[in-house]
Protein backbone atom coordinates (compact mmCIF):
# COMPACT_ATOMS: atom_id res chain seq x y z
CA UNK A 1 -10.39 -8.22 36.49
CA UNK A 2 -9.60 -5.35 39.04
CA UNK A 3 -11.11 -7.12 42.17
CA UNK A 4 -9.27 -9.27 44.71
CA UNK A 5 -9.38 -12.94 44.84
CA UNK A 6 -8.60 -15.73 47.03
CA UNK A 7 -5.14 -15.63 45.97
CA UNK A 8 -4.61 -12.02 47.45
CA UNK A 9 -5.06 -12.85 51.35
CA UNK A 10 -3.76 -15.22 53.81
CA UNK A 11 -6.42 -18.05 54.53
CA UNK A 12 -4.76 -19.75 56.72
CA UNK A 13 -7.21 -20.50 59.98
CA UNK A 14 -9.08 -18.36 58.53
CA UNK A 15 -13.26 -19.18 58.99
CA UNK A 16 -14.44 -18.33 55.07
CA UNK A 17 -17.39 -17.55 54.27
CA UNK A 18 -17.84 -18.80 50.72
CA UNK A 19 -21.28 -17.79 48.65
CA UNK A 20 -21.25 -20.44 45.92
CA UNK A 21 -24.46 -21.25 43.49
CA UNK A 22 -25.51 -24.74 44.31
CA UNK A 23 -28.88 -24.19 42.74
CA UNK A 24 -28.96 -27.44 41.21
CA UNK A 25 -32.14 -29.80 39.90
CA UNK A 26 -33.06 -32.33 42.42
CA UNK A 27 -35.47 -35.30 42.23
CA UNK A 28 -36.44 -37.40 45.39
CA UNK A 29 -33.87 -35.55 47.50
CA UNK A 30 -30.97 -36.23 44.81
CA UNK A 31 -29.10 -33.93 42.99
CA UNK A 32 -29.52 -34.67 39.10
CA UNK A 33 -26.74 -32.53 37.80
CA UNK A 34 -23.79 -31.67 39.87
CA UNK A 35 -22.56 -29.57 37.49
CA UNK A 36 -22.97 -26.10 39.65
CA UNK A 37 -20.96 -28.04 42.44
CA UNK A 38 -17.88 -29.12 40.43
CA UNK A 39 -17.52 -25.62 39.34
CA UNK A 40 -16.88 -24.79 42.77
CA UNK A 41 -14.40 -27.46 44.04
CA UNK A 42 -11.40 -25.48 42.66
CA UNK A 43 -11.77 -22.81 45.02
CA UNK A 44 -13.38 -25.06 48.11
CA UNK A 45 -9.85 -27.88 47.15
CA UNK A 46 -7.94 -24.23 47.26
CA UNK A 47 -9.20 -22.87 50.62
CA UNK A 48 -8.78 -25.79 52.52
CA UNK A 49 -5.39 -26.76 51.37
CA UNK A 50 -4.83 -23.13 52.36
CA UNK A 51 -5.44 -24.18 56.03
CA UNK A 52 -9.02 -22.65 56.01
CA UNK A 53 -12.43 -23.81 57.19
CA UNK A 54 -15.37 -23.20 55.38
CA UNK A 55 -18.71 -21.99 55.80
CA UNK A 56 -20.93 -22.56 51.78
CA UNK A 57 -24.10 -20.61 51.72
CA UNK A 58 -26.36 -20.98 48.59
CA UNK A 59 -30.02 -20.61 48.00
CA UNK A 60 -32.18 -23.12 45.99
CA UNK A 61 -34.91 -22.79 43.84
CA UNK A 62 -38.14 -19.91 45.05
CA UNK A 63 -39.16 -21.26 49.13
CA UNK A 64 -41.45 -18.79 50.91
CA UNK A 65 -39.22 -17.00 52.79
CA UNK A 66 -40.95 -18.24 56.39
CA UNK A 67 -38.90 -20.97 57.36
CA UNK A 68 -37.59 -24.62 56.39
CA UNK A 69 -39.00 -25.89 53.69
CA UNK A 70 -38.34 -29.75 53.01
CA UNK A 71 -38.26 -29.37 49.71
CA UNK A 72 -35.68 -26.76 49.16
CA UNK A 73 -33.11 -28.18 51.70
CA UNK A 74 -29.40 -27.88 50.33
CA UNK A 75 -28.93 -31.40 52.57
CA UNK A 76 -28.78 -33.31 49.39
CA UNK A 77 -26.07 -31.17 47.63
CA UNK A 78 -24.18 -30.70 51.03
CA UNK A 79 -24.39 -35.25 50.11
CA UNK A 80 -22.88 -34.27 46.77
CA UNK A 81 -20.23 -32.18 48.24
CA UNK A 82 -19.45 -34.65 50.26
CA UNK A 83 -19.33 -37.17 47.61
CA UNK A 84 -17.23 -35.04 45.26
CA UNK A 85 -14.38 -33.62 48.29
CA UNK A 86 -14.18 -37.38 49.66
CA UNK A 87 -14.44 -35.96 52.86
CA UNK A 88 -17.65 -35.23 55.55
CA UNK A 89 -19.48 -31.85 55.11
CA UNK A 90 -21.57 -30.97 58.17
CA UNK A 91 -24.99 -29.57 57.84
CA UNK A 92 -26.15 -26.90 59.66
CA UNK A 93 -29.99 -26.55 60.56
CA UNK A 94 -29.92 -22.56 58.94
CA UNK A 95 -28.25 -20.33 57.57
CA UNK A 96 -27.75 -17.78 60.72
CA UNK A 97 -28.99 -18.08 64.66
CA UNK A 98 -26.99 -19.32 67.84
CA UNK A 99 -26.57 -22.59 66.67
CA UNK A 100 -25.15 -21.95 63.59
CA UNK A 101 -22.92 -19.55 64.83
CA UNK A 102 -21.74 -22.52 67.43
CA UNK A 103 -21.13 -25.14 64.77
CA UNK A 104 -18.88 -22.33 62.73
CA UNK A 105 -16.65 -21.27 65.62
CA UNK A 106 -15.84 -24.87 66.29
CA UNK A 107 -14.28 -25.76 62.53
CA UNK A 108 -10.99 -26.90 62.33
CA UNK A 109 -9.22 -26.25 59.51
CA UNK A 110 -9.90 -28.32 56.41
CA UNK A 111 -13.68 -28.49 58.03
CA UNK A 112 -16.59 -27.87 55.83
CA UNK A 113 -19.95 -26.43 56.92
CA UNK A 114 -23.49 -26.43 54.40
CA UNK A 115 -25.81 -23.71 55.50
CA UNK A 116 -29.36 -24.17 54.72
CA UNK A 117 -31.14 -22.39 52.02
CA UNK A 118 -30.31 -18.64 52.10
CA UNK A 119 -34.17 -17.98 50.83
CA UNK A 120 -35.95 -19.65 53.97
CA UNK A 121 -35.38 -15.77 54.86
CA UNK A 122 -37.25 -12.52 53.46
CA UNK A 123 -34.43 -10.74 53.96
CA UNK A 124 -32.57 -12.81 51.73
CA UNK A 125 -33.63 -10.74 48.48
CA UNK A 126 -34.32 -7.96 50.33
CA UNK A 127 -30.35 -7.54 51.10
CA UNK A 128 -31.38 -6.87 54.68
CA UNK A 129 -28.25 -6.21 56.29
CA UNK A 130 -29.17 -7.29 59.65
CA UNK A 131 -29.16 -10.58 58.29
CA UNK A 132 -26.04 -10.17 56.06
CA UNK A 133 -24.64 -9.18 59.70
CA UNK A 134 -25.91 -12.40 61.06
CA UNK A 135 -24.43 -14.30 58.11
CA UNK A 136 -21.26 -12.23 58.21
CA UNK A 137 -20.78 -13.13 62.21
CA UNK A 138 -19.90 -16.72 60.63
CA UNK A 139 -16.43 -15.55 59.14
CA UNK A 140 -13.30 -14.02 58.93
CA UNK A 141 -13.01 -13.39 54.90
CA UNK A 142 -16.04 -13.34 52.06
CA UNK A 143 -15.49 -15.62 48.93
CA UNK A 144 -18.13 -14.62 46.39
CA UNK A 145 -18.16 -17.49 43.84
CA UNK A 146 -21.22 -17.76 42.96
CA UNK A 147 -21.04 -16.14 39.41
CA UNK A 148 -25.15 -17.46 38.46
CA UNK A 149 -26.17 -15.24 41.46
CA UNK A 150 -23.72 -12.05 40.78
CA UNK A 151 -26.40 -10.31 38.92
CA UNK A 152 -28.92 -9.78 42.52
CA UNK A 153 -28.07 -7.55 45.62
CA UNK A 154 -29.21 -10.18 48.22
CA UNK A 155 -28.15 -10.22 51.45
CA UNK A 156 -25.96 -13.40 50.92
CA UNK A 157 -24.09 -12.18 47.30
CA UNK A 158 -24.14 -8.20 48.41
CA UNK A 159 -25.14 -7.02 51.75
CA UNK A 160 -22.28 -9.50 53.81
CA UNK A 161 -19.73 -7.88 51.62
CA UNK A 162 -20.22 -4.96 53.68
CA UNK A 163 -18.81 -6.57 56.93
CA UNK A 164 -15.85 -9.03 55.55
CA UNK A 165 -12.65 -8.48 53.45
CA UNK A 166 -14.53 -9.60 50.07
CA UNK A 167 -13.18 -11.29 47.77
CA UNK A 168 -14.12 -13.45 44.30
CA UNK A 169 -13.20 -17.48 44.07
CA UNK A 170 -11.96 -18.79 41.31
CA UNK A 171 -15.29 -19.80 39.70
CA UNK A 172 -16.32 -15.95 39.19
CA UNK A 173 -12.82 -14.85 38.33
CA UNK A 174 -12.95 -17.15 35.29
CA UNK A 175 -16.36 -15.91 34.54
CA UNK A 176 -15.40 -12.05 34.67
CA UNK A 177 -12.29 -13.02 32.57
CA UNK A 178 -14.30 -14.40 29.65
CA UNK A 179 -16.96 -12.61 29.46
CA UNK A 180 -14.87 -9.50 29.84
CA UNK A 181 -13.11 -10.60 26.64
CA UNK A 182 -16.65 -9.97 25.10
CA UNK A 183 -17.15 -6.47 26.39
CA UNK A 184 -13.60 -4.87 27.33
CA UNK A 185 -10.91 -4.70 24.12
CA UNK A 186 -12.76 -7.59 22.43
CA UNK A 187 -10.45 -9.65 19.97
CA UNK A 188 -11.55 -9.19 15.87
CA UNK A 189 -13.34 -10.60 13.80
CA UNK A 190 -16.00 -10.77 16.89
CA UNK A 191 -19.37 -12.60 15.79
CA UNK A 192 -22.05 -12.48 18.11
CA UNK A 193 -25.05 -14.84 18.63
CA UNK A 194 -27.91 -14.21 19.95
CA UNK A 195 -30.91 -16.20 20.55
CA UNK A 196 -33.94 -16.79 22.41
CA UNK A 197 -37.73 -16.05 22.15
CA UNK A 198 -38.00 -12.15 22.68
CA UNK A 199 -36.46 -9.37 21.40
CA UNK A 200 -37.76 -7.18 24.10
CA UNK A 201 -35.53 -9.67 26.69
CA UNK A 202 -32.54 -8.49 24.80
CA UNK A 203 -32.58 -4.89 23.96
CA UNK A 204 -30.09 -3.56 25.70
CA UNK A 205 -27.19 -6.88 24.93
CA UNK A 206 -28.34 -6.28 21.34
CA UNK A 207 -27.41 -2.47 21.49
CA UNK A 208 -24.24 -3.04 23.62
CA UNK A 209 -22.80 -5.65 21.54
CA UNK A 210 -23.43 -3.84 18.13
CA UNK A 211 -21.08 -1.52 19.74
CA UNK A 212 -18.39 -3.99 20.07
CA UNK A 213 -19.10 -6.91 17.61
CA UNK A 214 -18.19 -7.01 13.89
CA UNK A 215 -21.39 -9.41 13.10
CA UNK A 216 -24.54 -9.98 15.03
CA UNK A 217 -26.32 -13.24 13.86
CA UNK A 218 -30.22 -13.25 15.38
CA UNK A 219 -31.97 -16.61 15.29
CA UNK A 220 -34.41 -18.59 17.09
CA UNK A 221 -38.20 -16.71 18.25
CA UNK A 222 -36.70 -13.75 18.27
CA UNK A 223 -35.68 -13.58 14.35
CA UNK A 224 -39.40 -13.46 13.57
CA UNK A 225 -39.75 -10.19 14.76
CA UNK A 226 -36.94 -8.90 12.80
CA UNK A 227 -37.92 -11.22 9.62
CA UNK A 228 -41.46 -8.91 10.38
CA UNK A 229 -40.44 -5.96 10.61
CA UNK A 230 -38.45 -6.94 6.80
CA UNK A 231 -41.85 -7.28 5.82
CA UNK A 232 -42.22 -11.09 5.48
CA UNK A 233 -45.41 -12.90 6.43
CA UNK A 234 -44.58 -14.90 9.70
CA UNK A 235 -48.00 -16.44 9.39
CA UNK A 236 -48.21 -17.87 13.01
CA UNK A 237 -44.92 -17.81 14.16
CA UNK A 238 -43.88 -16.03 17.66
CA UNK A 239 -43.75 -12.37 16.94
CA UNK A 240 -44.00 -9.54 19.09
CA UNK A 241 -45.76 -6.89 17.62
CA UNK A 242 -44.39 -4.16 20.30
CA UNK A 243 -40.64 -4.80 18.79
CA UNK A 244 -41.57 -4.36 15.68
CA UNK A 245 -40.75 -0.83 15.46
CA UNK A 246 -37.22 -1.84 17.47
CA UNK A 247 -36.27 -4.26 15.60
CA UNK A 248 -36.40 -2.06 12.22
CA UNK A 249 -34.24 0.50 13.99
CA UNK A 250 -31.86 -2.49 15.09
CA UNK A 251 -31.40 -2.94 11.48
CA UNK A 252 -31.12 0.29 10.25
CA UNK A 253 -28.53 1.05 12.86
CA UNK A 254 -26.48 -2.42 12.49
CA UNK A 255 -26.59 -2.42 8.70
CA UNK A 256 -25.04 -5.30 6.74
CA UNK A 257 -23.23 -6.63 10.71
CA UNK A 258 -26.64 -8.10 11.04
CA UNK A 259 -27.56 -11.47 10.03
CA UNK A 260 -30.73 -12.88 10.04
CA UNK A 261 -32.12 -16.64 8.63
CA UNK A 262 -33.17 -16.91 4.84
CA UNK A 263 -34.57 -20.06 5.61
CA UNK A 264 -36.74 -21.75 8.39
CA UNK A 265 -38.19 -25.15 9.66
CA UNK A 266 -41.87 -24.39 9.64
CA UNK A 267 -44.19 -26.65 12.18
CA UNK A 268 -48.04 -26.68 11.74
CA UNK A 269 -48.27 -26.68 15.16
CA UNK A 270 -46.00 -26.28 18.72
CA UNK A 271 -46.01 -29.90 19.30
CA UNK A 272 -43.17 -32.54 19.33
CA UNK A 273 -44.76 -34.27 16.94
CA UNK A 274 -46.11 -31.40 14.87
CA UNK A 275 -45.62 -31.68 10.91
CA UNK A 276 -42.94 -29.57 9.57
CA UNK A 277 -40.81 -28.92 6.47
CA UNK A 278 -37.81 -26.52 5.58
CA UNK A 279 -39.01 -23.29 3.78
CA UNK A 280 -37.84 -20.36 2.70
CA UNK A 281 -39.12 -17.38 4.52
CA UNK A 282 -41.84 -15.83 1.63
CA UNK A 283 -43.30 -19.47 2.01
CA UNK A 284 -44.21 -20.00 5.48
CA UNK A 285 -47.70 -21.86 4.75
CA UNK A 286 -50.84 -20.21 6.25
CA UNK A 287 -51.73 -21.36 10.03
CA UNK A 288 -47.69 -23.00 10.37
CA UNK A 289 -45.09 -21.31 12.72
CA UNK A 290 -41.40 -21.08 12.55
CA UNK A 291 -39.59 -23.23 15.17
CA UNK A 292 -35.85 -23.68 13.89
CA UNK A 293 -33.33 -22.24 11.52
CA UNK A 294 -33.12 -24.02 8.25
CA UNK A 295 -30.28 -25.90 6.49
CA UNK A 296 -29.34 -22.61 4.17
CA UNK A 297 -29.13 -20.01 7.32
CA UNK A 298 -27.14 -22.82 9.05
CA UNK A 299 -24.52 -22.39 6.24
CA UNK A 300 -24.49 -18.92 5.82
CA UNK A 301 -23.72 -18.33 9.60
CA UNK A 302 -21.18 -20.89 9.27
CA UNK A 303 -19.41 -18.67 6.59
CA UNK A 304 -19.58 -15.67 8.73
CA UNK A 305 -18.15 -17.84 11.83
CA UNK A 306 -14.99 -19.26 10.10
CA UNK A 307 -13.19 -16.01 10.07
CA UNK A 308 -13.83 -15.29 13.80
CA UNK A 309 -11.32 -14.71 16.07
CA UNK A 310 -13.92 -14.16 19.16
CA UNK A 311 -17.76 -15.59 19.18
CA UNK A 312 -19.86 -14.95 21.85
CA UNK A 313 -23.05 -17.50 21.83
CA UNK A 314 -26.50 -16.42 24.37
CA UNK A 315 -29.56 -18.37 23.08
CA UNK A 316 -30.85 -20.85 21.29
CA UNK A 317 -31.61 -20.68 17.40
CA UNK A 318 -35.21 -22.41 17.73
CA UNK A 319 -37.36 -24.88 20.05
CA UNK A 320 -34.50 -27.24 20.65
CA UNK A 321 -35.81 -28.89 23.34
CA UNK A 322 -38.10 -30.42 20.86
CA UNK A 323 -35.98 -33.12 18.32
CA UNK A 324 -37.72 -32.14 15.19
CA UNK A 325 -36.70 -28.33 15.72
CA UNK A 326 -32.59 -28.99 17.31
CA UNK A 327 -30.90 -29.06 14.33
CA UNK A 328 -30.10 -25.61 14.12
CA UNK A 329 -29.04 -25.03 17.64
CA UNK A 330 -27.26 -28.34 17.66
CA UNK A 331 -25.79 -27.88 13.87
CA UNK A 332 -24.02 -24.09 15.26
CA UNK A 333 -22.96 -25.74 18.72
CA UNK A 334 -21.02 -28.12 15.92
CA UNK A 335 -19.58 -25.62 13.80
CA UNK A 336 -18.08 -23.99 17.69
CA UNK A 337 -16.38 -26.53 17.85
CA UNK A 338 -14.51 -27.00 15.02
CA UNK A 339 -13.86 -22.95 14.91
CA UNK A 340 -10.23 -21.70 15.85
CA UNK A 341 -11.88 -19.14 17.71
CA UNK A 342 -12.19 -18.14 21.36
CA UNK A 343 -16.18 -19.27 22.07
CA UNK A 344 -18.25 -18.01 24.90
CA UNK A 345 -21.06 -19.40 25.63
CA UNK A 346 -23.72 -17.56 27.88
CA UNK A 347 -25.05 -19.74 29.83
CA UNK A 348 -28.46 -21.02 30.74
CA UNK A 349 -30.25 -22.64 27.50
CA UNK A 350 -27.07 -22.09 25.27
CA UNK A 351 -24.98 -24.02 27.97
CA UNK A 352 -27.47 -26.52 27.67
CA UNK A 353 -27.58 -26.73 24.41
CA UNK A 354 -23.91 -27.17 23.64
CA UNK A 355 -23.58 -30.58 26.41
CA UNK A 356 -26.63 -31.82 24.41
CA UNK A 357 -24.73 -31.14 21.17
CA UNK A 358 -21.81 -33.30 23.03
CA UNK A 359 -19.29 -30.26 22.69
CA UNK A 360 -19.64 -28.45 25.79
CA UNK A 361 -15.72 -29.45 26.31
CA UNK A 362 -14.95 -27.77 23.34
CA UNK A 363 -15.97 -24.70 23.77
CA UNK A 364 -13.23 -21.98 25.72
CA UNK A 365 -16.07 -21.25 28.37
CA UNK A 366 -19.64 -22.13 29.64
CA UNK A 367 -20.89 -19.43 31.85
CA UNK A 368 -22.73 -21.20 34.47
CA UNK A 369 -25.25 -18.12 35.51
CA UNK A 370 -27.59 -17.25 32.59
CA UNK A 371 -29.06 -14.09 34.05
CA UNK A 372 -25.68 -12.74 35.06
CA UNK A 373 -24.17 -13.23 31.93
CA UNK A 374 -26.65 -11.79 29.90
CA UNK A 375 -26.57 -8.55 32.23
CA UNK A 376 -23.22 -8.05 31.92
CA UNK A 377 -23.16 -8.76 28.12
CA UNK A 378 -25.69 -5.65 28.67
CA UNK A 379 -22.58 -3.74 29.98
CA UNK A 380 -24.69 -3.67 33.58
CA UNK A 381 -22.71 -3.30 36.87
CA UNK A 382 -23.36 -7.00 38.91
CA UNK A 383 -23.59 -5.96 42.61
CA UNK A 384 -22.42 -9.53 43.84
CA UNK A 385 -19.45 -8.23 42.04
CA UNK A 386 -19.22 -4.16 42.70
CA UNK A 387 -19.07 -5.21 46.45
CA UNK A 388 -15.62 -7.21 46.28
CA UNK A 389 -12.20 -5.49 47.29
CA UNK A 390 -10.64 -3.61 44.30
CA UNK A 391 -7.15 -4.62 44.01
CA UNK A 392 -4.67 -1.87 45.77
């Protein structure tokens, strides 16, 4: 990675400005999964035993945009912060105005300061820079960790760069590492995975990474469009009759690097508790739908995984947040695992898919941002990113 980091300047009582992602599920004001917050102690530990004070700013979930919303306060993981460091974190009542800018010029070193919710403001996703000013008047030095956020020019990820040295914490310089491994001088044999309901969602990562990859296995909703366009009779199964046409250039383009299912779990309908049985794919009964990979497509993508040196994972290989229809996703997450390889996994449902499986440890990386990593698997520019420092 060519951009500065935290390492590269002098924190010492230094006021940092630090963007991190704590856009994490709540339920009767308690965080449910800290998991976005422990990803960004490293660099919040680092800072302050740098001599710095710091200043988090975050947004949660989709407010209005006219003010405080209860609901959408960051008080409760500012609590989990405080909970995790061991030490107080004070919360400030916004994220810019004369107030805030009072509590921020009176940190000590080693203090810590939660702003409130960077979207109780339009301007927020409008990157108005008047308020990235406003937010920028609250430090010395930038810290964009916030890797799950990378991927939108807000005022808070893009427009405050403009005023502050910017730099990346450690959080988004492990991201940008990894999933740079998967686009820039990618290690071979490289299987790619791809998953998820649309094909349309994933165009453009499908194109980019049959430049790279040596195999591209499709499964989950998205398959059926493919297994279409083979000519196979999907009966009721999620197909998108626009990608039809895509999906048989896809194939004509990728050749024998592209691996589809030969087999499928087959529901009669998209229930929990539907009925379902394993079929091949010329027997998909009339009215059913395909919801998982079978047992036979399991163990043919388990062949083509042993000899990788490099798999990259974004999507899951059927409905897996219903039991009947895991296996699949669960039954690759397992054979991860046990590879030598290096294994990327892309975040969002993936990620969540692998600390159901009970091997999200060992995997090499979890992205935490499942937008972000998908657009740079795209080969996209991230403007939380293009707006840090460049190493001189």
């Amino acid at each position: 990675m060519n951009k500065m980091t935290v390492r590269d300047i002098s924190l010492e009582t230094k006021h940092v400005l630090m963007r991190v992602d704590f856009n994490v599920p709540m339920a009767n004001g308690v965080v449910t999964d800290d998991k976005r917050i422990k990803a960004a102690l490293p660099t919040i530990e680092y800072v302050i035993g740098q001599g710095g004070s710091l200043v988090l700013m975050s947004h949660l979930g989709r407010p209005k945009g006219t003010g405080f919303e209860p609901d959408f306060s960051l008080k409760a993981a500012s609590e989990a912060l405080a909970t995790l460091l061991g030490k107080p974190v004070q919360m400030a009542p916004d994220c810019v105005g004369p107030d805030v800018e009072a509590m921020a010029k009176a940190l000590k070193p080693g203090d810590v300061l939660m702003l409130e919710n960077t979207r109780f403001h339009k301007g927020e996703e409008k990157n108005d820079l008047d308020l990235a000013r406003q937010m920028a008047a609250l430090g010395d030095v930038f810290v964009n960790d916030a890797f799950g956020s990378a991927h939108r020019a807000h005022a808070s990820t893009e427009g405050v760069a403009s005023f502050l040295p910017a730099v990346s914490g450690f959080l988004m310089e492990q991201e940008l590492e990894y999933l740079g491994r998967a686009t820039d001088n990618p290690a071979h044999p490289y299987v790619a995975i791809l998953g998820g309901a649309k094909v349309s969602d994933k165009i453009a990562v499908i194109e980019n990474l049959l430049t790279r990859c040596d195999t591209l296995i499709i499964g989950g909703g998205m398959a059926n469009t493919f297994l279409a366009a083979k000519g196979y009779d999907m009966q009721d199964s999620l197909v998108e009759a626009g990608s039809v046409a895509t999906a048989k250039a896809i194939m004509a383009k990728a050749g024998d690097r592209l691996m589809l299912p030969v087999d499928a779990v087959a529901a009669d309908k998209f229930d929990a508790a539907a009925a379902s049985q394993v079929v091949d794919l010329d027997k998909v009964p009339a009215g059913w739908r395909v919801l998982d990979i079978g047992p036979k497509s399991i163990a043919q993508f388990g062949e083509a995984l042993k000899r990788a040196k490099l798999v990259v994972w974004n999507g899951p290989m059927g409905v897996f947040e219903f039991p009947a229809f895991a296996e699949g996703t669960f039954a690759l997450a397992r054979l991860l695992a046990t590879t030598g390889a290096t294994t990327v996994i892309g975040g969002g449902d993936s990620a969540s898919a692998v600390k159901k499986a009970g091997v999200a440890k060992q995997m090499t990386h979890v992205s935490t941002g499942g937008g972000a990593s998908l657009e740079y698997l795209e080969g996209r520019v991230l403007p939380g990113v293009a707006a840090l420092n460049d190493k001189r």
